[in-house]
N, C-alpha and C. Protein backbone atom coordinates (compact mmCIF):
# COMPACT_ATOMS: atom_id res chain seq x y z
N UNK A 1 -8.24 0.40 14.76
CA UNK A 1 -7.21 0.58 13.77
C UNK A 1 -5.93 -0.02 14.32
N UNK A 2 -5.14 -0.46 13.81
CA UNK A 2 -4.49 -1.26 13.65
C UNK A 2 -3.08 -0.50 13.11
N UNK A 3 -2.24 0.08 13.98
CA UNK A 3 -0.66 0.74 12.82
C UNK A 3 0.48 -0.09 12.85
N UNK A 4 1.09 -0.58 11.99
CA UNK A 4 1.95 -1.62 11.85
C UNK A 4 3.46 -0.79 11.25
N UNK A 5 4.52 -1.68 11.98
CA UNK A 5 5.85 -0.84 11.17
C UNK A 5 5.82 -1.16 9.88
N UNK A 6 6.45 -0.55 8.46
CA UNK A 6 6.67 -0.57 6.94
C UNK A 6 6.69 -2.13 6.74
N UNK A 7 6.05 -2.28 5.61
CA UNK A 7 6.05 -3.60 5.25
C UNK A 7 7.64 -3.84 4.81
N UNK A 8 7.59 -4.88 5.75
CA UNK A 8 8.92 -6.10 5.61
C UNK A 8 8.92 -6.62 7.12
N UNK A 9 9.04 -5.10 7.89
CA UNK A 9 9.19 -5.15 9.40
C UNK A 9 8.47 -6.19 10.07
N UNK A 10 8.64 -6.71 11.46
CA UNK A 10 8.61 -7.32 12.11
C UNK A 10 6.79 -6.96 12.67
N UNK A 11 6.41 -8.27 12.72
CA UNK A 11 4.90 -8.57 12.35
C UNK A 11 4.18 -9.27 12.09
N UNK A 12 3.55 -8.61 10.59
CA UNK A 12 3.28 -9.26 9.31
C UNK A 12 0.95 -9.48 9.89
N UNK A 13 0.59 -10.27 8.90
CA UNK A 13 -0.40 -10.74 9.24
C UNK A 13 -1.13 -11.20 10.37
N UNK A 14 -0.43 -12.37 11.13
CA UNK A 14 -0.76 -12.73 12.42
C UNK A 14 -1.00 -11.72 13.25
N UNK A 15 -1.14 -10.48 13.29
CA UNK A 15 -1.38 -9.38 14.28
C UNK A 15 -2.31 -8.57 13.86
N UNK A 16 -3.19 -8.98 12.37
CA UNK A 16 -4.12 -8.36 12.30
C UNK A 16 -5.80 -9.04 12.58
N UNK A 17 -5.61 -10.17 12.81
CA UNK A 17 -6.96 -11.24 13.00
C UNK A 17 -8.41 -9.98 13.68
N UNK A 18 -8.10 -9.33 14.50
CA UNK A 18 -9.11 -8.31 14.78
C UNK A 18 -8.74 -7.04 14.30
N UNK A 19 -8.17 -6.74 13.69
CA UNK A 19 -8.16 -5.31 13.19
C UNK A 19 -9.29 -4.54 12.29
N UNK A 20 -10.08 -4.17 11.84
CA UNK A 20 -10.90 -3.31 11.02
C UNK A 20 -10.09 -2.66 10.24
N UNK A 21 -9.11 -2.00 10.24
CA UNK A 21 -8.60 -0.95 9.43
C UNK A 21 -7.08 -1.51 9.32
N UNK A 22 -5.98 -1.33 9.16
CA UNK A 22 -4.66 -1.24 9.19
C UNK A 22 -4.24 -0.12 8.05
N UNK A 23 -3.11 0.42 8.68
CA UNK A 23 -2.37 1.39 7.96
C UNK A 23 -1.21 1.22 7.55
N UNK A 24 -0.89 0.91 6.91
CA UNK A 24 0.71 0.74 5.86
C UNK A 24 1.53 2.04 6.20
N UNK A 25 2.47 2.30 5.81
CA UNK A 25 3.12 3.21 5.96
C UNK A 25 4.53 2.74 4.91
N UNK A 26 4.34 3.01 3.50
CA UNK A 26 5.75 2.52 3.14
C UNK A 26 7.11 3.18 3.10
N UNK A 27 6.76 4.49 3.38
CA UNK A 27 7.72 5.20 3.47
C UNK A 27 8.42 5.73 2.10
N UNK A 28 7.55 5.50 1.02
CA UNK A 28 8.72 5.14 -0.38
C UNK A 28 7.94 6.61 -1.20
N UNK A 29 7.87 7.98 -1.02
CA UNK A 29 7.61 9.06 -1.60
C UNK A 29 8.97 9.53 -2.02
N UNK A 30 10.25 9.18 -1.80
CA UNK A 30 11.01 9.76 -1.84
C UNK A 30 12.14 8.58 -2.98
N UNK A 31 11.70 7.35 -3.01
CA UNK A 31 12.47 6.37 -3.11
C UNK A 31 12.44 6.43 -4.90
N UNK A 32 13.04 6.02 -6.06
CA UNK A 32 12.96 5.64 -7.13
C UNK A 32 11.58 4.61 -7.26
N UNK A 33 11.16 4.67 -8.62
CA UNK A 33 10.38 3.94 -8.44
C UNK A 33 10.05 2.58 -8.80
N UNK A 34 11.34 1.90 -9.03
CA UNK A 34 11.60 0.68 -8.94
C UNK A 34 11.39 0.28 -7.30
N UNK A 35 12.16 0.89 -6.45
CA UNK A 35 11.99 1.07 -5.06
C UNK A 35 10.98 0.91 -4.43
N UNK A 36 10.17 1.92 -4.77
CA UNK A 36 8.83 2.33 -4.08
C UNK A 36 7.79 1.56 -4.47
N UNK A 37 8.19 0.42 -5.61
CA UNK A 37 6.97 -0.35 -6.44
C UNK A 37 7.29 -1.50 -5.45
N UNK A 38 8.44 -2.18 -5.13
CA UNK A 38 8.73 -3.01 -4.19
C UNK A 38 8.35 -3.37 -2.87
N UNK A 39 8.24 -2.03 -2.27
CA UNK A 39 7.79 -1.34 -1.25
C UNK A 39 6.28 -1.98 -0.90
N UNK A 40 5.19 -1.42 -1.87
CA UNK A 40 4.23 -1.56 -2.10
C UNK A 40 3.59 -3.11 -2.42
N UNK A 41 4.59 -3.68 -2.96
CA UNK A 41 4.36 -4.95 -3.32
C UNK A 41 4.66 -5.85 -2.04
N UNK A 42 5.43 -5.59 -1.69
CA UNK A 42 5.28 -6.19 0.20
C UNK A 42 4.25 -6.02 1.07
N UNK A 43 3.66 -4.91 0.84
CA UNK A 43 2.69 -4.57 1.83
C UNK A 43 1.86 -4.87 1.07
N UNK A 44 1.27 -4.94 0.28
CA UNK A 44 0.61 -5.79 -0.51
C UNK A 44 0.37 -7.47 -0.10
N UNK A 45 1.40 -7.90 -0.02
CA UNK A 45 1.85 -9.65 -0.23
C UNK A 45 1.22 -9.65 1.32
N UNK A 46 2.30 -8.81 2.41
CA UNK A 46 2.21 -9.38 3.64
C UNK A 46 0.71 -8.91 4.57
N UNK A 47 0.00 -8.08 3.77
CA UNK A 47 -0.99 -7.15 4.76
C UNK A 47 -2.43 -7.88 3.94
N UNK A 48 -2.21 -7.91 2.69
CA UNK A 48 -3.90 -7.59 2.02
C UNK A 48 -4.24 -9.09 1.42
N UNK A 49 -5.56 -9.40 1.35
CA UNK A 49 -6.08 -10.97 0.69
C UNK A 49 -6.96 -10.55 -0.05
N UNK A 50 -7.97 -11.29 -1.40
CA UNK A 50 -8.78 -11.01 -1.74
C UNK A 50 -9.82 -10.66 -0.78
N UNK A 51 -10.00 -10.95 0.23
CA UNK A 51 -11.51 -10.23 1.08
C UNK A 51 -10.82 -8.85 1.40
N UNK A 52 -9.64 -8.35 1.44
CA UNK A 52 -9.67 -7.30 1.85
C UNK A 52 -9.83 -5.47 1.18
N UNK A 53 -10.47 -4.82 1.46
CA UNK A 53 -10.59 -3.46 0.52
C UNK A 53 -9.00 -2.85 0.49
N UNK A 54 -8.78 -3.10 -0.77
CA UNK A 54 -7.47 -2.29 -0.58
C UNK A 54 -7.73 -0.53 -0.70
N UNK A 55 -6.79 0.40 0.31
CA UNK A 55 -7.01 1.98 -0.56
C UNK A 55 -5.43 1.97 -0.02
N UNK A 56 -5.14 2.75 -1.46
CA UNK A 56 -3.26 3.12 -1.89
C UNK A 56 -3.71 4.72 -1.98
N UNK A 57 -2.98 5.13 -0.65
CA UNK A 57 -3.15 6.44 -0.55
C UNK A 57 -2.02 6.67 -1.54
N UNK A 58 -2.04 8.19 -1.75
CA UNK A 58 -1.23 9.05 -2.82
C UNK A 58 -1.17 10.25 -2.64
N UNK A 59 -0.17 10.97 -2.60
CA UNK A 59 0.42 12.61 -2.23
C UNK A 59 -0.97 13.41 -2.53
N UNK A 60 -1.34 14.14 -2.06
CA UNK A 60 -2.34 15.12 -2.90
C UNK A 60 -2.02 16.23 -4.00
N UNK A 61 -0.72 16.33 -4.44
CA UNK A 61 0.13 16.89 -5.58
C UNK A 61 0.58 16.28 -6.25
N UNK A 62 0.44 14.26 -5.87
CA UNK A 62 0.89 13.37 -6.82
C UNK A 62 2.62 13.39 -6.95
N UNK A 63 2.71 14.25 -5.65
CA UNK A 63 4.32 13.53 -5.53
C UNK A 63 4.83 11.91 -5.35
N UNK A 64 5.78 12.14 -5.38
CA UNK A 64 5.96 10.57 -5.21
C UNK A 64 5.86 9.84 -7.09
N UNK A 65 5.83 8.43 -6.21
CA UNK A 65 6.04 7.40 -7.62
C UNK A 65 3.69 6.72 -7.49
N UNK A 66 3.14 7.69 -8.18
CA UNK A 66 1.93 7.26 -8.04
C UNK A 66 1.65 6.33 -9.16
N UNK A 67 2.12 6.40 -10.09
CA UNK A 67 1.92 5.35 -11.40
C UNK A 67 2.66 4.12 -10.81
N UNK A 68 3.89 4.03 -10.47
CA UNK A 68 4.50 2.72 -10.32
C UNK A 68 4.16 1.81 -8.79
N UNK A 69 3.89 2.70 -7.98
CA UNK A 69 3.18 2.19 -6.71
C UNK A 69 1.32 1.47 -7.00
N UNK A 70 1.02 2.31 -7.77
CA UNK A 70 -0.29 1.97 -8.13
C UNK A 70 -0.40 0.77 -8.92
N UNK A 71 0.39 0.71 -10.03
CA UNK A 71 0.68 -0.72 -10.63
C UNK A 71 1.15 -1.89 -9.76
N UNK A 72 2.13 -1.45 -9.37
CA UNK A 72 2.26 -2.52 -8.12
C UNK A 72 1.35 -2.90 -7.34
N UNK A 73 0.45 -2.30 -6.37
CA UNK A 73 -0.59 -2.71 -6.15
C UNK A 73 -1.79 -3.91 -6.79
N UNK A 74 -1.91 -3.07 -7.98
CA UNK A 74 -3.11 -3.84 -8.68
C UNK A 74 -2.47 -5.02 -9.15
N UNK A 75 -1.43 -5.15 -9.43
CA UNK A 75 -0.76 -6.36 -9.91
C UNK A 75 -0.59 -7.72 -8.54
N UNK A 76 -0.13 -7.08 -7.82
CA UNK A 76 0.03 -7.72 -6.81
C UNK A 76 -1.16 -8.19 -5.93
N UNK A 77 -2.06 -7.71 -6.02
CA UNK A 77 -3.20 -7.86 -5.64
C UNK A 77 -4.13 -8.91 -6.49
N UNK A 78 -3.82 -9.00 -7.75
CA UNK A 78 -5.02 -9.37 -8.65
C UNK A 78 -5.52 -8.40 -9.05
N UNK A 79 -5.74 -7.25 -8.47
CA UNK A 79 -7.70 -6.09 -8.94
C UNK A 79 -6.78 -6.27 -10.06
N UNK A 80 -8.43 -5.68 -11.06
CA UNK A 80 -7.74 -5.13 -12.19
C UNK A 80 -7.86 -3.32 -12.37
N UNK A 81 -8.68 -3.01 -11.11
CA UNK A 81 -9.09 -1.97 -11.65
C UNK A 81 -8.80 -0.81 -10.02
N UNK A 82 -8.40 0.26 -11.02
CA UNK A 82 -8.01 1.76 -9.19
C UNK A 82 -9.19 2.47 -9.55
N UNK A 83 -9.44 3.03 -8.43
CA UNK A 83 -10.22 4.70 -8.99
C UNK A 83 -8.51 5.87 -8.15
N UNK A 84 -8.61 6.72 -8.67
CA UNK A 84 -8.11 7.31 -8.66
C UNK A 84 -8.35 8.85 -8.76
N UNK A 85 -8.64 9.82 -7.01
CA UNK A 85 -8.60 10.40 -6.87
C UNK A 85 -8.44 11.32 -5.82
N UNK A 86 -7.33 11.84 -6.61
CA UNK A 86 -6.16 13.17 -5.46
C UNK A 86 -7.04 13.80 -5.29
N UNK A 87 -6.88 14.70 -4.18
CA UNK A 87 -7.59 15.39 -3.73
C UNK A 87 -7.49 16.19 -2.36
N UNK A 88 -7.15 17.85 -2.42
CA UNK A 88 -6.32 18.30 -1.32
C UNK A 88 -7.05 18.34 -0.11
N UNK A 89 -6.29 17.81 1.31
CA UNK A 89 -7.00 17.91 2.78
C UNK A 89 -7.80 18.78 3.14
């Protein structure tokens, strides 16, 4: 596994060539969700390619911006399609 600082930070791709896993961390549960869609869309751009499995973790109470982070994702990505399910630790 592979933990990288918030997407924008100092990095990026070139440091994942052997990784199996990487973990995002956007930090944006707290942020608006214009914000937090941005957020997501970076780490998106700078971390993930079509070969890669994307999973967009999400609060298990669905705090946070889960609709606008999630769109961001799939958009930014291409998928067209999430599954989607919360589910407490």
């Amino acid at each position: 596994m592979a933990a990288l600082p918030a997407a924008g930070g100092a990095g990026g791709a070139g440091n994942l060539h052997n990784a199996q896993v990487v973990a995002i961390n956007t930090e944006s549960r707290h942020l608006n969700a214009t914000e937090a869609a941005a957020a997501v869309r970076r780490a998106v751009l700078d971390y993930a390619d079509a070969n890669t499995i994307l999973f967009k973790k999400i609060d298990s109470t669905l705090r946070g911006n889960v609709a606008s982070e999630t769109v961001a994702a799939l958009q930014t990505s291409g998928r067209r399609m999430a599954i989607l399910a919360p589910a407490f630790p």
